[in-house]
Structures are given as structure tokens and as C-alpha cells.
Protein backbone atom coordinates (compact mmCIF):
# COMPACT_ATOMS: atom_id res chain seq x y z
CA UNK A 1 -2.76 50.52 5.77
CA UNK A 2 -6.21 51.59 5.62
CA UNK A 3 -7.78 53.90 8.57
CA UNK A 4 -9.54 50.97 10.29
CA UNK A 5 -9.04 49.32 13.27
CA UNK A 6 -7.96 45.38 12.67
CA UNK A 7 -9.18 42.65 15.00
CA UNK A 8 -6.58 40.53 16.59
CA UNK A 9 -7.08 37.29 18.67
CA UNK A 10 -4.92 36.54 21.20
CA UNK A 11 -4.78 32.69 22.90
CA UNK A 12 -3.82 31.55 26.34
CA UNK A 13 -3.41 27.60 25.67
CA UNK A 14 -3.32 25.98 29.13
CA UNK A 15 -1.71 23.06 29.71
CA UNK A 16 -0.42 22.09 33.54
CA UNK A 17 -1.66 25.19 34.91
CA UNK A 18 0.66 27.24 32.38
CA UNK A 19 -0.11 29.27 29.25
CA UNK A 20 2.15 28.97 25.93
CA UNK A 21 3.91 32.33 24.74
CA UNK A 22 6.44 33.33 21.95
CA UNK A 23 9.06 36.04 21.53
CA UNK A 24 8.10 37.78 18.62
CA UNK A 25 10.17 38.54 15.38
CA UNK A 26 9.35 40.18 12.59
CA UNK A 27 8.45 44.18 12.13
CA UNK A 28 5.29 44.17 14.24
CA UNK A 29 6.41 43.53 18.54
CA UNK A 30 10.08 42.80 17.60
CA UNK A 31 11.31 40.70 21.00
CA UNK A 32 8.23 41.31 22.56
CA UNK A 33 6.50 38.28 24.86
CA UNK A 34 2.80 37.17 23.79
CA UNK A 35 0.70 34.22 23.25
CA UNK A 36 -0.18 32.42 20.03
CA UNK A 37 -2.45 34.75 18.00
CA UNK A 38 -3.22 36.98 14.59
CA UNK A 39 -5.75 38.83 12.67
CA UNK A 40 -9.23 37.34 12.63
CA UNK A 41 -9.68 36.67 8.61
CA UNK A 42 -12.50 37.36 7.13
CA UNK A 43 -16.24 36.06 8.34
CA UNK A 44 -14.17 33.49 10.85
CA UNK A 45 -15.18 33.06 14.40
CA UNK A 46 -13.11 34.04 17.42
CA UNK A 47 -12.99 30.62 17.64
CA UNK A 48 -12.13 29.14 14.65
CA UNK A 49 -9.69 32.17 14.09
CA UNK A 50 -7.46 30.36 17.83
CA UNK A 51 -7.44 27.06 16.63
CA UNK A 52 -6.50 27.96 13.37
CA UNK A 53 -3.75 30.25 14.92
CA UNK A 54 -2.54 27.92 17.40
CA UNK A 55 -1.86 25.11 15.12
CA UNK A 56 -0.57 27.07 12.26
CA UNK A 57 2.15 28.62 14.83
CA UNK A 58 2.82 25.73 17.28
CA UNK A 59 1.06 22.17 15.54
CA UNK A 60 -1.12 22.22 18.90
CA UNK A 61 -4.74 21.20 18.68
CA UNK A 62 -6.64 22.55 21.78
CA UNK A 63 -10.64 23.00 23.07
CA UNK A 64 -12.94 24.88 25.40
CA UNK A 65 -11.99 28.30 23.88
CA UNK A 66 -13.74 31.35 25.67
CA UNK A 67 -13.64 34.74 26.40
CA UNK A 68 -10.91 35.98 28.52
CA UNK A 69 -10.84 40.05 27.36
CA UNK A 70 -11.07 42.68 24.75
CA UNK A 71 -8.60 45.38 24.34
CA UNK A 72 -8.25 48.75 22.13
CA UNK A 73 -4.11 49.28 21.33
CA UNK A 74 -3.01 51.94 19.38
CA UNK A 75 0.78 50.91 18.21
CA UNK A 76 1.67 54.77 17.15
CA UNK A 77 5.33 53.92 15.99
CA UNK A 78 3.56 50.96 13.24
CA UNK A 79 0.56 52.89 12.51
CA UNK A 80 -1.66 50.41 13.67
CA UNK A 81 -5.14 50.70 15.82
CA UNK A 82 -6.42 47.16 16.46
CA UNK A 83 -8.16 45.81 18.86
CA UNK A 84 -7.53 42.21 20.47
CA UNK A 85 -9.89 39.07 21.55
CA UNK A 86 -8.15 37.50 24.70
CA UNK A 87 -8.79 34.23 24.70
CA UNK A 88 -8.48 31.20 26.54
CA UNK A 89 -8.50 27.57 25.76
CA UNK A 90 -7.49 23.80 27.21
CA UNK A 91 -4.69 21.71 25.86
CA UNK A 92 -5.44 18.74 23.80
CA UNK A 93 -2.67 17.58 22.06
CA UNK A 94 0.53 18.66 20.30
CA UNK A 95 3.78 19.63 21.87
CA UNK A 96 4.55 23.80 20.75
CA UNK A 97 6.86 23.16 17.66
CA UNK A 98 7.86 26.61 16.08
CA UNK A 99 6.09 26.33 13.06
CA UNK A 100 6.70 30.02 11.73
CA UNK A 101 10.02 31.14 11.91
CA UNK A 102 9.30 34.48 10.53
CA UNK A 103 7.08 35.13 13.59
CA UNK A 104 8.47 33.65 16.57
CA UNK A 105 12.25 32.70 17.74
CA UNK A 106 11.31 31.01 20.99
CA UNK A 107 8.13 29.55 22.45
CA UNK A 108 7.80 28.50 26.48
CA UNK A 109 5.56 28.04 29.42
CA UNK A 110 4.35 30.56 31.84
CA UNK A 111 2.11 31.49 34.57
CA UNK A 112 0.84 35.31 34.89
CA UNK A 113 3.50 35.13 38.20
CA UNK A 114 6.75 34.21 36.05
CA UNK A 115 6.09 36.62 32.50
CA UNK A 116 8.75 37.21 30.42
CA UNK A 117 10.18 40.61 29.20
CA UNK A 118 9.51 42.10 27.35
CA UNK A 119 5.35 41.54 26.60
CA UNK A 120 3.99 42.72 23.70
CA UNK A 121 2.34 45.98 23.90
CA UNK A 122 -1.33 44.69 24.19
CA UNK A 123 -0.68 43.31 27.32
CA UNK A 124 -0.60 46.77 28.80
CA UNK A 125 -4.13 47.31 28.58
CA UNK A 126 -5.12 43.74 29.01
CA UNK A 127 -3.72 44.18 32.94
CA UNK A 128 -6.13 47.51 32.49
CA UNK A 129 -8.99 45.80 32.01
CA UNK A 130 -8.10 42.12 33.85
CA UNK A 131 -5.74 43.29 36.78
CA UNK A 132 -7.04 40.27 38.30
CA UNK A 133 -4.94 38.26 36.32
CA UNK A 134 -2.13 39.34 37.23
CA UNK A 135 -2.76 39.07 41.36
């Protein structure tokens, strides 16, 4: 991999006052605990970059995304430096059907109270910069 930073989106999909999140598989956050996400392709919006994630992973179709938090993670062990677009957005439709097998093994609800374990290493600086979600 080149020496540049890659932009990641990351997407809390509310629905009933919980968020969606998978258990990775796959080289990149093996077992590791995160929401529906990927790298932002080229010239897409934030936006268009979480619905496209969210129904290519779970067959969801949301709205209202927004701006939850940005984030700077170095993953030393993968030689990776990327930096992630926290996102939120609002349930529409869809019930979370594991669409890629090669990147998730699991998918369930949550609230930032009941988080499984273990999260995938971006969420270490996203309670850095947004320790109020986690209150």
C-alpha cells in the first residue's frame, strides 16, 4: 500500500434507539466490533459512500445521514494510516441481512451502554474525541 492515508466512513444506523454493528472477519479488525462502513471511493460523498455501504453490507436503506466524528488511526501491525468519517443516520427500511460474508460473521443491535468486545480499533480514538458518547 501506498504512503497515504485512506478515508474510511463509519455508520451508526439507528433504529429503536439502537445502532447496527458487525463482528468483523477478514485480515483487517479480525473479531473486532464496528458499525457498517468502508473506504470512501473515489469523488463519492460521505454520504453517498453510507448508503452505499449500508446496503451493500446489510440490504438496509436509511436517511438523515450527518456528521457524528472524524478520527486519525494508525493500525501499525496492517500498515495502514486512515482516517474515519463517523457517521450517523435514521432507519428506513430493511432488516440487517449479512450480505458479505467475507466481512462480517454476525450483525446486532446496540446502545453505546451495552458494546460488544472486542471494538474495532477506531473506536479508541472516537471515545477521544466524543467521550460524550459514551456517558
Amino acid at each position: 500500500m501506498q504512503n497515504i492515508p485512506r478515508v474510511g466512513v463509519g455508520v451508526f444506523v439507528w433504529k429503536d434507539g439502537k445502532f447496527l454493528m458487525g463482528q468483523r472477519i477478514g485480515k483487517h479488525g479480525q473479531g473486532s466490533w464496528s458499525v457498517p462502513g468502508g473506504w470512501l471511493e473515489y469523488q463519492e460523498s460521505f454520504e453517498t459512500c453510507a448508503k452505499r455501504e449500508i446496503a451493500e453490507e446489510t440490504g438496509m436503506e436509511t436517511t438523515n445521514v450527518r456528521f457524528m466524528a472524524l478520527t486519525n488511526n494508525i493500525f501499525e501491525d496492517e500498515d495502514i494510516h486512515s482516517l474515519t468519517v463517523w457517521l450517523e443516520s435514521d432507519w428506513v427500511s430493511g432488516e440487517p441481512t449479512i450480505l458479505e460474508p467475507d466481512k462480517f460473521i454476525k450483525q446486532e443491535w446496540h446502545t453505546f451502554k451495552d458494546l460488544p468486545s472486542p471494538l474495532f480499533m477506531p473506536w479508541v480514538p472516537l471515545k477521544e474525541v466524543r467521550p460524550d458518547l459514551f456517558l
